[in-house]
Protein backbone atom coordinates (compact mmCIF):
# COMPACT_ATOMS: atom_id res chain seq x y z
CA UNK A 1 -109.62 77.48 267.92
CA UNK A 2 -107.98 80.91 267.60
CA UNK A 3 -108.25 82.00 263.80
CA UNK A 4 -104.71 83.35 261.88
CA UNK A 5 -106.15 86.70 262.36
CA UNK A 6 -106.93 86.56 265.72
CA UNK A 7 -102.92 85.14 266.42
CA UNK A 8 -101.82 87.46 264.34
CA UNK A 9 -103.18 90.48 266.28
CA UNK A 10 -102.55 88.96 269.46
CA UNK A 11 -98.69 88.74 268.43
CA UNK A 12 -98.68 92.37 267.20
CA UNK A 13 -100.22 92.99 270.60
CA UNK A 14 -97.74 91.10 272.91
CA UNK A 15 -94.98 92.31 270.31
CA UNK A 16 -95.68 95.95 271.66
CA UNK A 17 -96.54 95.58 275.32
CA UNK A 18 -93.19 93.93 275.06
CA UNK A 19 -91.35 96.10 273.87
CA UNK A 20 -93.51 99.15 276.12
CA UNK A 21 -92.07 96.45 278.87
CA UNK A 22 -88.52 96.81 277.80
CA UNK A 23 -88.19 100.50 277.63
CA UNK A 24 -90.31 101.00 281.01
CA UNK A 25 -87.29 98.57 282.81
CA UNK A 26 -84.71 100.77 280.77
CA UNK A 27 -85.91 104.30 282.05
CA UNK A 28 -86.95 102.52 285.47
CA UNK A 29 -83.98 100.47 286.35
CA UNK A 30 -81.44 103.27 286.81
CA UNK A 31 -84.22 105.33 288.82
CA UNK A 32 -84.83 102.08 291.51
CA UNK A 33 -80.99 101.84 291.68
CA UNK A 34 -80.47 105.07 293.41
CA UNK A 35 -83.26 104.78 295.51
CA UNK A 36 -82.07 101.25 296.66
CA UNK A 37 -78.82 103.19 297.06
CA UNK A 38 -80.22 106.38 299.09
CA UNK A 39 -81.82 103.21 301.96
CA UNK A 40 -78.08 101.66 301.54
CA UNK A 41 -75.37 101.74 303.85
CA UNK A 42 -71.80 102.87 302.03
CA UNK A 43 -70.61 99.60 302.61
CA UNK A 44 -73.37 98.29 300.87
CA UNK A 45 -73.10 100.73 298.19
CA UNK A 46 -69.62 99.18 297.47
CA UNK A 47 -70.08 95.79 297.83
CA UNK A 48 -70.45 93.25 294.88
CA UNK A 49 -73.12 92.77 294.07
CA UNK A 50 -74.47 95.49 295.36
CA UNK A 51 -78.06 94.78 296.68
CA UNK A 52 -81.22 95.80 294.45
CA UNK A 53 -83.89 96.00 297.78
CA UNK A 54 -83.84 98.73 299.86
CA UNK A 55 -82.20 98.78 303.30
CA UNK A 56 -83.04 99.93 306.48
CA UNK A 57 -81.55 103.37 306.48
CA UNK A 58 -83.72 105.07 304.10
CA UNK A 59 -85.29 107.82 306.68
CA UNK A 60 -82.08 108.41 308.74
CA UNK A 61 -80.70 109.30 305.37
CA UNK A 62 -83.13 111.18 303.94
CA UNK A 63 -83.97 113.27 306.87
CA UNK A 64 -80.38 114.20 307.62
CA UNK A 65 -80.04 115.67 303.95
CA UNK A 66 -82.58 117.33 303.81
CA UNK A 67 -82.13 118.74 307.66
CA UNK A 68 -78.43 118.61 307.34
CA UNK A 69 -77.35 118.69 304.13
CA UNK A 70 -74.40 116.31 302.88
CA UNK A 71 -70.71 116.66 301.18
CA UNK A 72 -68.44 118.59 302.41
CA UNK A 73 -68.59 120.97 299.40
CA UNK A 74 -72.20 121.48 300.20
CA UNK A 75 -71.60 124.12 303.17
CA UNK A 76 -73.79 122.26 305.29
CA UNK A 77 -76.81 123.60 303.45
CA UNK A 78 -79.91 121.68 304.26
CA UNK A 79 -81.27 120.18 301.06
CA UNK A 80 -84.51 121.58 301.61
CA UNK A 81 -83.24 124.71 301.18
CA UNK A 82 -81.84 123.78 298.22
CA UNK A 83 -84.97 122.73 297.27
CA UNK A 84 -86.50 125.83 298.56
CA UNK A 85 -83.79 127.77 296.24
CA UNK A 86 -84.85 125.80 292.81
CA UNK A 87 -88.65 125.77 293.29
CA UNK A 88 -87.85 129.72 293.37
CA UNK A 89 -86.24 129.93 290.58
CA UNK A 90 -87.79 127.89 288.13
CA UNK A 91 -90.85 129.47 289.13
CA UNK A 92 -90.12 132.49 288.83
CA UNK A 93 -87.97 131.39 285.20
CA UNK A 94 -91.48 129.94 283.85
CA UNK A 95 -93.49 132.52 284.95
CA UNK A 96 -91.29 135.17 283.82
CA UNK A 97 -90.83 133.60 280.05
CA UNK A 98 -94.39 133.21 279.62
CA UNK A 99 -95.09 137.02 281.09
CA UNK A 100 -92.87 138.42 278.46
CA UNK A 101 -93.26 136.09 275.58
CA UNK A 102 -97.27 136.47 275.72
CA UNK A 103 -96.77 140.64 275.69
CA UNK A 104 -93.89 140.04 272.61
CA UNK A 105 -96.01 138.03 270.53
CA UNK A 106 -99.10 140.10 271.53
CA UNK A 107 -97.24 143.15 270.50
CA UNK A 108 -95.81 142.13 267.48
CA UNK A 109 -99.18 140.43 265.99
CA UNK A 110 -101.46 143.05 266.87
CA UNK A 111 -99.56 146.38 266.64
CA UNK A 112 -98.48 147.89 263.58
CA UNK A 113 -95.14 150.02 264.25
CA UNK A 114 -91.98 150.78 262.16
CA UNK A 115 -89.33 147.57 261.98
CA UNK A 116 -92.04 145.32 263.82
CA UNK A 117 -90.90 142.10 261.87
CA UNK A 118 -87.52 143.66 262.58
CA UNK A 119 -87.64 143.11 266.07
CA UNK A 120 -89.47 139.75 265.67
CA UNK A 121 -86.43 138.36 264.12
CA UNK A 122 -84.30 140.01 265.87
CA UNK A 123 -85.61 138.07 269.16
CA UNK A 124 -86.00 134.87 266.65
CA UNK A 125 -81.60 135.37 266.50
CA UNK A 126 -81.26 134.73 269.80
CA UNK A 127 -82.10 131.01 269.90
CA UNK A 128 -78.47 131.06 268.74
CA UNK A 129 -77.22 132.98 271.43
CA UNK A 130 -77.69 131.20 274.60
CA UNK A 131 -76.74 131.41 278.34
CA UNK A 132 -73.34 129.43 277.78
CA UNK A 133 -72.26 131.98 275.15
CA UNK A 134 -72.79 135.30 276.01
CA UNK A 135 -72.17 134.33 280.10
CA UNK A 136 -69.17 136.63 280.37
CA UNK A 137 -71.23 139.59 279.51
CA UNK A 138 -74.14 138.73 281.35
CA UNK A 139 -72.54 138.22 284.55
CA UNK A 140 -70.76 141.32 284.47
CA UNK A 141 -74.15 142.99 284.09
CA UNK A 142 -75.30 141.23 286.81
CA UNK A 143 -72.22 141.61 289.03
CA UNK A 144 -72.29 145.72 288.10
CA UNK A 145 -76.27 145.90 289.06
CA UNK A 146 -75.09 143.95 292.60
CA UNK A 147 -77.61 140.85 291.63
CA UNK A 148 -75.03 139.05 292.62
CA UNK A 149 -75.74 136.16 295.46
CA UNK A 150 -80.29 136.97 295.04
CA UNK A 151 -82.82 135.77 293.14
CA UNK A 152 -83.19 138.59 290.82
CA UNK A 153 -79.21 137.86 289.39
CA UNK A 154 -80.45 133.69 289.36
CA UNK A 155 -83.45 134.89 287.66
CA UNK A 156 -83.44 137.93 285.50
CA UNK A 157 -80.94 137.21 282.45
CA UNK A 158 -82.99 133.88 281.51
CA UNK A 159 -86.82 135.29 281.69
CA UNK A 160 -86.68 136.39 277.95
CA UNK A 161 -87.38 133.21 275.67
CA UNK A 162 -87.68 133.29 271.95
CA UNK A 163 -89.06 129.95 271.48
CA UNK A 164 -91.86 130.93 273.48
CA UNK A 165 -92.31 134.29 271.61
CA UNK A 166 -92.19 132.57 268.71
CA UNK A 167 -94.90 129.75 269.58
CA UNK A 168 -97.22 132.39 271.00
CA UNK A 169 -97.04 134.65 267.67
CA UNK A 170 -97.84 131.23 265.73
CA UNK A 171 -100.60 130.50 267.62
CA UNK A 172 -101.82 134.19 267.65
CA UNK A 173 -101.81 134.04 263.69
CA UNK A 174 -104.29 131.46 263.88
CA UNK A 175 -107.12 133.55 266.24
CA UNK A 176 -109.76 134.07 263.08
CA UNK A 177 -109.42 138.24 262.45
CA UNK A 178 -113.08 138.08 263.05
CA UNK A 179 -112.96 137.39 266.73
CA UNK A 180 -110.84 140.69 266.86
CA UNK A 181 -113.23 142.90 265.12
CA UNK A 182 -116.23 141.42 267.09
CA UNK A 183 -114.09 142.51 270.52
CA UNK A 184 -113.08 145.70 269.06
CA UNK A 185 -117.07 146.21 268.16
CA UNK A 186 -117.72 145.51 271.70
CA UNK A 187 -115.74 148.75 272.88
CA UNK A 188 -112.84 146.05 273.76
CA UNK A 189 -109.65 148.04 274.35
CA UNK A 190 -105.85 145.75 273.72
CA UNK A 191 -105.61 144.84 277.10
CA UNK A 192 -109.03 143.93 277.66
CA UNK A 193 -108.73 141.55 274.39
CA UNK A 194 -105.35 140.15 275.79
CA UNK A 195 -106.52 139.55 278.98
CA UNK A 196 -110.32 138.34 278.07
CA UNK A 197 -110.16 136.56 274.71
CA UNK A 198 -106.84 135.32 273.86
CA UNK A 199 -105.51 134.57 277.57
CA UNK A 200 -108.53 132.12 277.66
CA UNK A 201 -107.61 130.28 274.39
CA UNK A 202 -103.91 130.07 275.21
CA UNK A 203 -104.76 128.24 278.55
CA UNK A 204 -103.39 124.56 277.19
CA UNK A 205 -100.48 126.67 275.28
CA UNK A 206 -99.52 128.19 278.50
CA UNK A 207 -99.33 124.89 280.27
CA UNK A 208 -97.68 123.50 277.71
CA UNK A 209 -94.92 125.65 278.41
CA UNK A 210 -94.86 125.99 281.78
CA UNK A 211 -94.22 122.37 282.04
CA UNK A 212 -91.15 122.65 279.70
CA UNK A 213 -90.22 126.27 281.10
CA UNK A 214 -90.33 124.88 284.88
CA UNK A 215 -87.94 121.90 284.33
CA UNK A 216 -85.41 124.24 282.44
CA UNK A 217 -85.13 126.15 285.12
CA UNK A 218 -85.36 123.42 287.68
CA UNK A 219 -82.20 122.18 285.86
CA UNK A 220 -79.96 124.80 285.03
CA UNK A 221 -76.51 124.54 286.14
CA UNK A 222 -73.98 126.75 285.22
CA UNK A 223 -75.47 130.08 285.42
CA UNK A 224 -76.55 129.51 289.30
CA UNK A 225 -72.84 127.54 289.64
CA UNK A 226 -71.50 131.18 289.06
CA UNK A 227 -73.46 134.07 290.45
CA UNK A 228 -75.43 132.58 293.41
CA UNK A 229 -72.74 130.55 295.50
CA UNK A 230 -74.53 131.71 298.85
CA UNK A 231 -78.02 130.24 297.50
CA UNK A 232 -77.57 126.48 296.83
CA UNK A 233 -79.91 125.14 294.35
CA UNK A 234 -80.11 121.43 294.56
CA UNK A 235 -78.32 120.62 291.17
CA UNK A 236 -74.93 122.31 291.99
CA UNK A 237 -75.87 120.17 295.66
CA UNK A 238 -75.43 117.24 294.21
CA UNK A 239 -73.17 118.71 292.14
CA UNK A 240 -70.41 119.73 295.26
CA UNK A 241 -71.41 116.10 296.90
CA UNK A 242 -69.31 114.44 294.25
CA UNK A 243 -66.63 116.97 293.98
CA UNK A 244 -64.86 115.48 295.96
CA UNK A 245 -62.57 111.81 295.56
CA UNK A 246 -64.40 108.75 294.79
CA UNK A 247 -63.21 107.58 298.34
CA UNK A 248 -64.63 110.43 300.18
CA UNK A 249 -67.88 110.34 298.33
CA UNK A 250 -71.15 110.00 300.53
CA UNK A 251 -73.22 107.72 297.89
CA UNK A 252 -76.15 107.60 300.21
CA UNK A 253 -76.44 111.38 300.94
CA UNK A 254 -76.19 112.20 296.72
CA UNK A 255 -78.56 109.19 295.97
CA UNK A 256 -81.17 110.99 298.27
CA UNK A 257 -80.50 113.98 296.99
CA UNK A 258 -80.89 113.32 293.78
CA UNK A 259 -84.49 111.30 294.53
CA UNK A 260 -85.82 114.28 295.99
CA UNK A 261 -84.43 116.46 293.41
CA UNK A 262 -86.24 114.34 290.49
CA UNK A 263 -89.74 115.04 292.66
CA UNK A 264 -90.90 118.40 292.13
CA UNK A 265 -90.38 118.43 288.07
CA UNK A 266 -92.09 114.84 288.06
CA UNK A 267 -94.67 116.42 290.34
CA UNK A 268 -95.17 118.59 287.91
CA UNK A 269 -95.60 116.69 284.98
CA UNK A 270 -97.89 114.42 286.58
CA UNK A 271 -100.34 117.23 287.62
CA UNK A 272 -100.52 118.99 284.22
CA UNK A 273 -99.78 116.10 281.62
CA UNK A 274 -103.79 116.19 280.55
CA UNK A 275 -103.04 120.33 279.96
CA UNK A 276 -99.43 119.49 278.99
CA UNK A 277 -100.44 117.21 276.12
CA UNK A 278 -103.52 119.11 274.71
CA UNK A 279 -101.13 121.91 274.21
CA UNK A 280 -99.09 119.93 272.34
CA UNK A 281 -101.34 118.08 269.68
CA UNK A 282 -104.31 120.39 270.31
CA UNK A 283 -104.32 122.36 266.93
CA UNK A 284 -108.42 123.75 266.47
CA UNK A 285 -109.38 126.36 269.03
């Protein structure tokens, strides 16, 4: 016979696989219903019921979006260049916030100059400021510097990142000031300690970020909405695939669309969620 303790951890244990249960079908069920949709007909689609097992027309749908492109709005741009177009940018986003936060944090821990904490806040501010508000501005920098319609005008105004400047700097705070005298013993210049001592300890911090960085970027809307209408990224294509009346709406085409647009950041995740999560709760170097 099974003793009251033994019941009573085996009902705290089916109490929380049950409920792990419940919010996997929540997250899940909304994911498997647009990829039942993308194999539908539109017939299907918009009959009732509407079937939860995938059709037949899966890979006639998915390669003629992603050859073809779908919506009318779309311009007839293949979604893999759409794809193509994030992957760029957020990329290049990621790589450029973690570029210049490192240096900023770098700079403002290890050099002494006149208004240093100044400038720290100063770039601390600016988590209040973002795209959305000071857009008008921006794009009439970008439009004047003829970044209009490139990557540089999708890219440039969202590189700088306080949060990250500000998580660097924390974690720079915490290096032990011994480990920079023993470097600066060794004949080991600022660059040489960014590049050889602290680049190696902010490895999981980096990652970290990156994760978080890439899907930002992967996801932004309005800025690329407004200054890059001749480069597509895949949000504002499934964006223009719905702009259009409900009757005219090609549910199969934006149901693959937005499956293949959910792959790369979940790609991502996937392949750095051991590095991703150490930079979270790691806290000892």
């Amino acid at each position: 016979m099974m003793s009251a303790v033994a019941r009573r951890h085996l009902g705290r244990a089916l109490f929380r696989h049950g409920v792990l249960l419940v919010g996997v079908f929540i997250v899940a069920f909304p994911v498997w219903v647009a990829f039942v949709s993308s194999t539908l007909t539109l017939p299907d689609i918009r009959s009732v019921p509407m079937p939860l097992l995938p059709g037949d027309q899966g890979l006639d749908t998915y390669w003629r979006v992603l050859m073809q492109g779908g919506g009318r709005l779309s311009q007839g741009t293949p979604v893999l260049e759409m794809l193509g177009n994030s992957l760029v940018m957020a990329l290049c986003v990621a790589a450029g916030k973690i570029a210049i936060s490192f240096t900023s944090a770098f700079a403002i821990v290890y050099f002494r100059f006149p208004l240093r904490m100044f400038f720290f806040w100063l770039i601390f501010v600016t988590l209040m400021l973002p795209v959305e508000v000071r857009i008008l501005p921006t794009f009439e920098v970008v439009a004047n510097l003829g970044l209009l319609n490139s990557f540089g005008g999708l890219v440039i105004p969202l590189i700088a990142s306080a949060t990250a400047t500000f998580l660097f700097r924390q974690f720079f705070m915490t290096v032990p000031r011994e480990l920079v005298e023993a470097a600066r013993v060794d004949g080991a210049g600022p660059l040489r300690f960014m590049r050889d001592v602290l680049m190696p300890l902010s490895v999981t911090n980096i990652a970290a970020l990156f994760v978080v960085l890439f899907i930002y970027g992967w996801n932004q809307y309005l800025w690329p909405l407004l200054v890059a209408d001749k480069l597509q990224t895949v949000v504002i294509g499934v964006y223009r695939m719905l702009a259009v009346g409900d009757d005219a709406v090609d549910w199969p085409s934006v149901m693959a669309t937005t499956m293949l647009a959910m792959l790369p950041p979940v790609a991502v995740v996937i392949l750095m969620q051991r590095w991703f999560i150490k930079g979270l709760v790691e806290t000892e170097k």
